[in-house]
Protein backbone atom coordinates (compact mmCIF):
# COMPACT_ATOMS: atom_id res chain seq x y z
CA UNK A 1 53.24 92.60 221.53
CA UNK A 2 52.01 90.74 218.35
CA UNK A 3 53.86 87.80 216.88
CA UNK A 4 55.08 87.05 213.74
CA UNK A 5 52.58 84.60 213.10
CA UNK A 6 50.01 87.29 214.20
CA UNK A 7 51.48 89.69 211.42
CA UNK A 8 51.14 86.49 208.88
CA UNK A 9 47.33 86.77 209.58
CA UNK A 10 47.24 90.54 209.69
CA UNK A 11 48.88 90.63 206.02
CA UNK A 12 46.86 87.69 204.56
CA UNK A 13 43.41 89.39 205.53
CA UNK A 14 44.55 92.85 204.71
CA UNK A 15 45.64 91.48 201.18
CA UNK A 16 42.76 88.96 200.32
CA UNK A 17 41.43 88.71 197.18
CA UNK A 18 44.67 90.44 195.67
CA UNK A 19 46.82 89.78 193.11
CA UNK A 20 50.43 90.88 191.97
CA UNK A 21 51.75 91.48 188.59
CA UNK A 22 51.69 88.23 187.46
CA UNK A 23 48.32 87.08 188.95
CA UNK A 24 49.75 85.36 191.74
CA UNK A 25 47.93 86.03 195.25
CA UNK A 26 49.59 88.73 196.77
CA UNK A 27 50.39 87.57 200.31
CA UNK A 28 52.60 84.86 198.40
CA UNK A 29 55.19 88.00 197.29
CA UNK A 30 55.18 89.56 200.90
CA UNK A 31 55.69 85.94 202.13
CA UNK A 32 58.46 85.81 199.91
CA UNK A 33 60.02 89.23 201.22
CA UNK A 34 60.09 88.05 204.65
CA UNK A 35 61.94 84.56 203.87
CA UNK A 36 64.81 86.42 202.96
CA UNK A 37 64.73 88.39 205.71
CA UNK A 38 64.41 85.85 208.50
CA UNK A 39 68.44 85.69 209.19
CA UNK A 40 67.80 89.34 210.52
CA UNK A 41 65.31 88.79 212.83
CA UNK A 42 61.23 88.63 213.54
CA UNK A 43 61.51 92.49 213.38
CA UNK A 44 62.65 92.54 209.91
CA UNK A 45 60.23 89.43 208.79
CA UNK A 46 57.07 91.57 210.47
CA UNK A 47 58.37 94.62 207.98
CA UNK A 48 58.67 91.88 205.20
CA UNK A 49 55.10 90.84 205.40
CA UNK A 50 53.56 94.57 206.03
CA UNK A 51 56.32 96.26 203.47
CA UNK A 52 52.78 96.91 200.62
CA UNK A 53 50.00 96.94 203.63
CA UNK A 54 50.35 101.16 203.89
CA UNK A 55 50.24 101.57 199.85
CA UNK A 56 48.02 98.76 198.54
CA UNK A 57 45.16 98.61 201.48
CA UNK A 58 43.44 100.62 203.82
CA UNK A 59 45.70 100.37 206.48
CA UNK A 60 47.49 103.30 208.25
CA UNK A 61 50.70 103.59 210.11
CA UNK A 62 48.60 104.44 213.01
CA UNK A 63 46.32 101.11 212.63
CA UNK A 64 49.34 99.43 212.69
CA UNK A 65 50.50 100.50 215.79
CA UNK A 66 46.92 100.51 217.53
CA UNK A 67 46.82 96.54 216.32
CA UNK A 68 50.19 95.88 218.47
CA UNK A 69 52.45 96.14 215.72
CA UNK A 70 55.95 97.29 217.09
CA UNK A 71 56.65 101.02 216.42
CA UNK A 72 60.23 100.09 215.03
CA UNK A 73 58.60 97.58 212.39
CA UNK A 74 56.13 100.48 211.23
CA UNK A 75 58.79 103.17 210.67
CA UNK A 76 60.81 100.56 208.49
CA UNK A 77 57.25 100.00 206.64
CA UNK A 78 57.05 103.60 206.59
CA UNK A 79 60.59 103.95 204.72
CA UNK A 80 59.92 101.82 201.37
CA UNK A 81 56.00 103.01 200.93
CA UNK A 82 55.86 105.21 197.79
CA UNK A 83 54.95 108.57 198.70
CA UNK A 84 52.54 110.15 195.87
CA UNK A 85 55.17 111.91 193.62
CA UNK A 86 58.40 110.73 194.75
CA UNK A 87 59.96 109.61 192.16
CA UNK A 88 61.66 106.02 192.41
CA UNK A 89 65.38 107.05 192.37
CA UNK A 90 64.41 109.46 195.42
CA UNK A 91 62.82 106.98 197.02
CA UNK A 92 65.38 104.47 196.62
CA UNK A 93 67.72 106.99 197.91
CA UNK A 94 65.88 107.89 201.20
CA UNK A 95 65.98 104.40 201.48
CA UNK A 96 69.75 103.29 202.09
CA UNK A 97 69.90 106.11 205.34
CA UNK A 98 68.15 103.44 207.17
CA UNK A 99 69.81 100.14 207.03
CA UNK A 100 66.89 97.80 207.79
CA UNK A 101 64.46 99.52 205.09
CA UNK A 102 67.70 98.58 202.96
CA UNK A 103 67.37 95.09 203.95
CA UNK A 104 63.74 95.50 203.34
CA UNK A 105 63.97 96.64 199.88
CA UNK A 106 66.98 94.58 198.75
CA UNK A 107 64.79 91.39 199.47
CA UNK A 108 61.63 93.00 197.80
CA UNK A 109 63.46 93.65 194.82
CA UNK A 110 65.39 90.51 194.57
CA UNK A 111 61.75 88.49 194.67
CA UNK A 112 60.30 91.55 192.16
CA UNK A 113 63.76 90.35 189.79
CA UNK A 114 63.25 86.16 190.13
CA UNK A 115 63.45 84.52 186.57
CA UNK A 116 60.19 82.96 187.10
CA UNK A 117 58.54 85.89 188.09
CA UNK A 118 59.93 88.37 185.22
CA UNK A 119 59.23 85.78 182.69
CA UNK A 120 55.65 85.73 183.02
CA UNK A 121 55.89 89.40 182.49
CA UNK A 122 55.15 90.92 178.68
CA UNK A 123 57.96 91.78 177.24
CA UNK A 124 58.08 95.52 177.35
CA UNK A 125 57.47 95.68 180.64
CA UNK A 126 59.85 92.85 181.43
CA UNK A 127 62.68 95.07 179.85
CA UNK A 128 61.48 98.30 181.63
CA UNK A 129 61.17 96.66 185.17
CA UNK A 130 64.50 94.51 184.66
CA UNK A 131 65.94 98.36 183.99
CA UNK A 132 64.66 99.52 187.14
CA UNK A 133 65.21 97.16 189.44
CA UNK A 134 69.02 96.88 188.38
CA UNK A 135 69.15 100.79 188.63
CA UNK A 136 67.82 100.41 192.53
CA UNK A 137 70.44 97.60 193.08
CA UNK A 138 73.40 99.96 192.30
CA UNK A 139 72.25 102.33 195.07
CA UNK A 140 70.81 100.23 197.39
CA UNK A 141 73.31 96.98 197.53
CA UNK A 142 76.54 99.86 198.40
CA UNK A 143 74.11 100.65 201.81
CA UNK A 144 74.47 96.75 203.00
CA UNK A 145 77.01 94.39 203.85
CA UNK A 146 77.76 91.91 200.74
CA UNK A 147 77.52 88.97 203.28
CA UNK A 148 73.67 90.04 203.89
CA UNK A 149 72.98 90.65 200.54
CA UNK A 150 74.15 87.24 200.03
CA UNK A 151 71.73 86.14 202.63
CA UNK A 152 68.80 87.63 200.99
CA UNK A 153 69.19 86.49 197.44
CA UNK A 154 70.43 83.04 198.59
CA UNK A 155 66.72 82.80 199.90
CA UNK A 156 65.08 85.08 197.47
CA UNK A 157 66.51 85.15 193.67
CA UNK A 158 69.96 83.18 193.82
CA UNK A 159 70.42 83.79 189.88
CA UNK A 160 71.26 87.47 191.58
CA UNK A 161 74.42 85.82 193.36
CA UNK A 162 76.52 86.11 189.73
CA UNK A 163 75.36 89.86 189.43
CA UNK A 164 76.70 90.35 193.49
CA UNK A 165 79.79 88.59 192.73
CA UNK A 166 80.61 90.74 189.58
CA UNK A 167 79.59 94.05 191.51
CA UNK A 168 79.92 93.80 195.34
């Protein structure tokens, strides 16, 4: 069985020489992911750091599992990938009927919604994202329990702890 630390090294080559939105190297957002996810277990932080491997490399679901990776952490992978047009709500929705891809997706959007991030971020897209990633909140927070979604931003994006408080 792989490690965690084996996973680390797995997502750091298979994302080399990327960059997210704000020109930050990749592996530092998937890094990110898993932090808030380490109260819930290496299973959960191996899903944090492959969560983009399926949709933004070459990697398959069945490359994963051939490389050791454990068949529960691919199927949560294998929950938040986009599929090509799904749209987001959908997505979002198919998400929250499996309560660790919840986790998953809580903590990715939590990092995606951190003040420093967003403000580096022109500011049409800013609003547009800010829009979305509120909308996916409202479905997917009501498929966790408010002390784990505490968890997660704690580590993640605390400014999100007011929002929680105001709507969980």
């Amino acid at each position: 069985m792989i490690s965690v630390g084996e996973v680390d090294a797995l997502a750091v080559n298979a994302h080399a020489g990327q960059e997210d939105k704000i020109g930050v190297p990749y592996i530092e957002h998937v890094r990110a992911v898993a932090a808030g996810l380490a109260p819930f277990g290496d299973e959960l932080v191996m899903a944090g750091l492959l969560h983009d491997i399926l949709e933004d490399t070459d990697w398959t679901a069945e490359r994963l599992r051939e490389t050791g990776v454990p068949g529960r952490v691919v199927e949560i992978v294998e929950a938040v990938t986009n599929q090509p047009g799904m749209p987001y709500e959908e997505k979002i929705r198919l998400i929250t009927a499996d309560p660790a891809a919840t986790l998953l997706k809580i903590s990715d959007n939590a990092h995606n919604s951190h003040p420093d991030r967003v403000a580096k971020l022109p500011a049409d897209k800013r609003e547009r994202l800010a829009a979305k990633y509120r909308s996916a909140r409202a479905a997917l927070w009501p498929g966790a329990k408010r002390d784990d979604i505490k968890s997660i931003v704690c580590i993640v994006n605390p400014s999100l702890l007011t929002e929680l408080n105001v709507h969980v």
